[in-house]
C-alpha atoms as a PDB file:
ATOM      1  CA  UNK A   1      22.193  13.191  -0.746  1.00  0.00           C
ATOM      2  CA  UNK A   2      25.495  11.440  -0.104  1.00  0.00           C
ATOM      3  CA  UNK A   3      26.181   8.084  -1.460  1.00  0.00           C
ATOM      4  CA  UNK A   4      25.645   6.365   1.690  1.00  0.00           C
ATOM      5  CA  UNK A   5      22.088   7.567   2.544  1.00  0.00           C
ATOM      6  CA  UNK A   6      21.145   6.591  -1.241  1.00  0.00           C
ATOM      7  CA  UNK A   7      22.955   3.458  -0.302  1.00  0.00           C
ATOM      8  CA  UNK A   8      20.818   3.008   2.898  1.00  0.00           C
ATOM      9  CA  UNK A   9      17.535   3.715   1.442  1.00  0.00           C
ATOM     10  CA  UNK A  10      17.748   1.417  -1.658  1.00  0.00           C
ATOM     11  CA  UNK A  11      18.764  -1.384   0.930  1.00  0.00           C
ATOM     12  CA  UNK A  12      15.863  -0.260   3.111  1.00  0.00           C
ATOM     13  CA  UNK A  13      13.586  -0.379  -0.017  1.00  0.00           C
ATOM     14  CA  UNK A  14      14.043  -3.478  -1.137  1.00  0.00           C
ATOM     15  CA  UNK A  15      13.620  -5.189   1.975  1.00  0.00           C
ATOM     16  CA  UNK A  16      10.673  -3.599   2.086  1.00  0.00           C
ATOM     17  CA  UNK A  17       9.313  -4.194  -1.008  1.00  0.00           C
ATOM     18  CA  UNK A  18      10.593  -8.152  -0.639  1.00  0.00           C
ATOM     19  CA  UNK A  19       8.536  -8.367   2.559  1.00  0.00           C
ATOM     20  CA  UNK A  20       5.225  -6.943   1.365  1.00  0.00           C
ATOM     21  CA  UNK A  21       5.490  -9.634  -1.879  1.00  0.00           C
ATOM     22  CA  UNK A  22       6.213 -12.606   0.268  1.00  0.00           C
ATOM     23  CA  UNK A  23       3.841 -11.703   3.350  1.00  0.00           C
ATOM     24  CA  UNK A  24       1.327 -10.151   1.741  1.00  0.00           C
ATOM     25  CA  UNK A  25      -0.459 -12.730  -0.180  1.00  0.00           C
ATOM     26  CA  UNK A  26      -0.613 -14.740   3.186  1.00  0.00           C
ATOM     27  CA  UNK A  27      -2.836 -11.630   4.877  1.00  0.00           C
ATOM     28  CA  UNK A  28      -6.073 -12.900   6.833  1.00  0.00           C
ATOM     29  CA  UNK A  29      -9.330 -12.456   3.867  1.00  0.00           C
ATOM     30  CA  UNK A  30     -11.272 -11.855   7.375  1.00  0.00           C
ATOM     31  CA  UNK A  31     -12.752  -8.633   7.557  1.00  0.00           C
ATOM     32  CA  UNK A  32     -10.724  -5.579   9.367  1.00  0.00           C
ATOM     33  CA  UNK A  33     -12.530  -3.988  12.006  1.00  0.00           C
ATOM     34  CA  UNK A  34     -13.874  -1.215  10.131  1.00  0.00           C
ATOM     35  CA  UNK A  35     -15.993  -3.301   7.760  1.00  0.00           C
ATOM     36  CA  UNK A  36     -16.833  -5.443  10.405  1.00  0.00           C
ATOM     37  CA  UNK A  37     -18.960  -2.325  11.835  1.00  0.00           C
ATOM     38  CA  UNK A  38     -20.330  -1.363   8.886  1.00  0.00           C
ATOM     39  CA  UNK A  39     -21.228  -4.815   8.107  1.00  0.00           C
ATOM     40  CA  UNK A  40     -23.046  -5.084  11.786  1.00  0.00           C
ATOM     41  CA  UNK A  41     -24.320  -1.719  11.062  1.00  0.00           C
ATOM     42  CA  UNK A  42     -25.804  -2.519   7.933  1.00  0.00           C
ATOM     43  CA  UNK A  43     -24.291  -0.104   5.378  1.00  0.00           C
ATOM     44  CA  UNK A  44     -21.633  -2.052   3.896  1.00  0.00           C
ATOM     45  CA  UNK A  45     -22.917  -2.831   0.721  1.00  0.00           C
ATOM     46  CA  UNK A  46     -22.914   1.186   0.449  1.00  0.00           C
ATOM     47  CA  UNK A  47     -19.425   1.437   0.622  1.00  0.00           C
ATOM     48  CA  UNK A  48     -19.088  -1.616  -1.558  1.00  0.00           C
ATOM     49  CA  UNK A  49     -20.741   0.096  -4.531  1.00  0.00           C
ATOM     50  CA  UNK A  50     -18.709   3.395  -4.073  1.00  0.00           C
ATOM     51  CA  UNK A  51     -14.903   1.278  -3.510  1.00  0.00           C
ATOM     52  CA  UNK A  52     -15.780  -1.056  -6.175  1.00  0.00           C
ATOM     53  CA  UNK A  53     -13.943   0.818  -8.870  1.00  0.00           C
ATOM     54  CA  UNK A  54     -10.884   1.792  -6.516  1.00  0.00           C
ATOM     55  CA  UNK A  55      -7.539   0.297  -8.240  1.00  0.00           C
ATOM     56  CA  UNK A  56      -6.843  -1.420  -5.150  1.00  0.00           C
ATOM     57  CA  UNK A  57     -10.014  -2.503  -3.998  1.00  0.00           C
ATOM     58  CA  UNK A  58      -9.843  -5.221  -1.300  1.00  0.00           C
ATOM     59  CA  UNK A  59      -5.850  -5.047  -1.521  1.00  0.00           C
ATOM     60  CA  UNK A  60      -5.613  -6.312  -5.216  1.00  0.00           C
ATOM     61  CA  UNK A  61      -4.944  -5.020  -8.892  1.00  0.00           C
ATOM     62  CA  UNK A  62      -7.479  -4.684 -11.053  1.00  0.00           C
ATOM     63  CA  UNK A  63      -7.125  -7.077 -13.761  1.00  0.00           C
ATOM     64  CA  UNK A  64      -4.927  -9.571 -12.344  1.00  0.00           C
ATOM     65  CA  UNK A  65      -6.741 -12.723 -11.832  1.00  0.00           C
ATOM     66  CA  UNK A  66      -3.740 -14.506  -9.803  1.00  0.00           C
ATOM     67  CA  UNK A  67      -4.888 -13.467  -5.887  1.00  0.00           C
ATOM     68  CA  UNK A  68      -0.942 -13.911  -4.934  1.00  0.00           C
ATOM     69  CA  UNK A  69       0.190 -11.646  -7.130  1.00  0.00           C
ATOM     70  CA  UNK A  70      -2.314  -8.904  -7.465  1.00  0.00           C
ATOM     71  CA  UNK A  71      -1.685  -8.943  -3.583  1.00  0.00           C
ATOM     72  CA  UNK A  72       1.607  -8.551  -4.190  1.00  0.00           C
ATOM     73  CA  UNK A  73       1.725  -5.985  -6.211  1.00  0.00           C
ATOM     74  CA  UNK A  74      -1.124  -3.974  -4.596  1.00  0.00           C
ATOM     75  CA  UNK A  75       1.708  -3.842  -1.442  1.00  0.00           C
ATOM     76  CA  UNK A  76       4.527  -2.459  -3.574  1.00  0.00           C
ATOM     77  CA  UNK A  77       2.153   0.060  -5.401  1.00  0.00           C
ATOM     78  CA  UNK A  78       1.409   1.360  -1.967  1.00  0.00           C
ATOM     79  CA  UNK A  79       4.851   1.297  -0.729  1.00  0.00           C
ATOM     80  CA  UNK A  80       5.846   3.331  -3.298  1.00  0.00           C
ATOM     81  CA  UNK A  81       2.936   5.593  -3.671  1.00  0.00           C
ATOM     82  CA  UNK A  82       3.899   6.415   0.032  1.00  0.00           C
ATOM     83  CA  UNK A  83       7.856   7.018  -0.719  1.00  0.00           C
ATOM     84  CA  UNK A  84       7.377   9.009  -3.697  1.00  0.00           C
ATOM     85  CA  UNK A  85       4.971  11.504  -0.834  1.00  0.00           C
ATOM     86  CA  UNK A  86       7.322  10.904   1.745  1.00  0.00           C
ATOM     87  CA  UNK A  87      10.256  12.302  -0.309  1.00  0.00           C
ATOM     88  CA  UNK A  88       8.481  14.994  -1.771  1.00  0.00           C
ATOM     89  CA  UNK A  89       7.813  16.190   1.462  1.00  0.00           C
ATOM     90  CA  UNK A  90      10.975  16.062   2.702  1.00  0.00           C
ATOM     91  CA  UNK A  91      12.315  18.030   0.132  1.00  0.00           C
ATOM     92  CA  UNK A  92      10.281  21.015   0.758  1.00  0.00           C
ATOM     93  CA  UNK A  93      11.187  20.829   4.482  1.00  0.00           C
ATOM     94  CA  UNK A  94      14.723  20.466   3.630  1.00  0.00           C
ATOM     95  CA  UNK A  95      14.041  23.325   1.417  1.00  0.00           C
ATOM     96  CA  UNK A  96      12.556  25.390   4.077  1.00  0.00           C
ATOM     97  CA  UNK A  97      15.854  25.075   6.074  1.00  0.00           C
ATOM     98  CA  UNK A  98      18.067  26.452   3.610  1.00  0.00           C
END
């Protein structure tokens, strides 16, 4: 990659990453649609007992008592779980091409 792109992407990153620790913590603890319906439908408590052990259960770290920052944290976890794929991917299309 040139230096540029690396430049861009680091930038891009840590905007990124800033965002999801300031914004996060101030998401709505309302329900999202999807457990809405399965709390109207009545099998919530199903999923509850299966995404109960999850790391990121309910958008927070296990074992961080402060809600703020397990929020926090739970967003930059997931934005780099997903930029670690991303890349990977992209390398084996790039690789493809050559």
């Amino acid at each position: 990659m040139e230096r540029g792109f690396r430049q861009f992407i680091f930038i891009a990153s840590s905007i990124i990453i800033l965002i999801a620790v300031l914004i996060s913590p101030f998401a709505s603890k309302s329900p999202d649609w999807l457990e809405k319906v399965a709390e109207d439908k009545g099998f919530l408590n199903m999923a509850k007992s299966v995404w109960r052990y999850s790391p990121f259960s309910d958008y927070s770290v296990t074992g961080i008592e402060n809600n703020y920052i397990s929020t926090g944290l739970s967003g930059i976890i997931g934005i780099v779980i997903v930029f670690v794929i991303t890349l990977i991917v992209a390398k084996k299309i790039s690789a493809k091409r050559d």
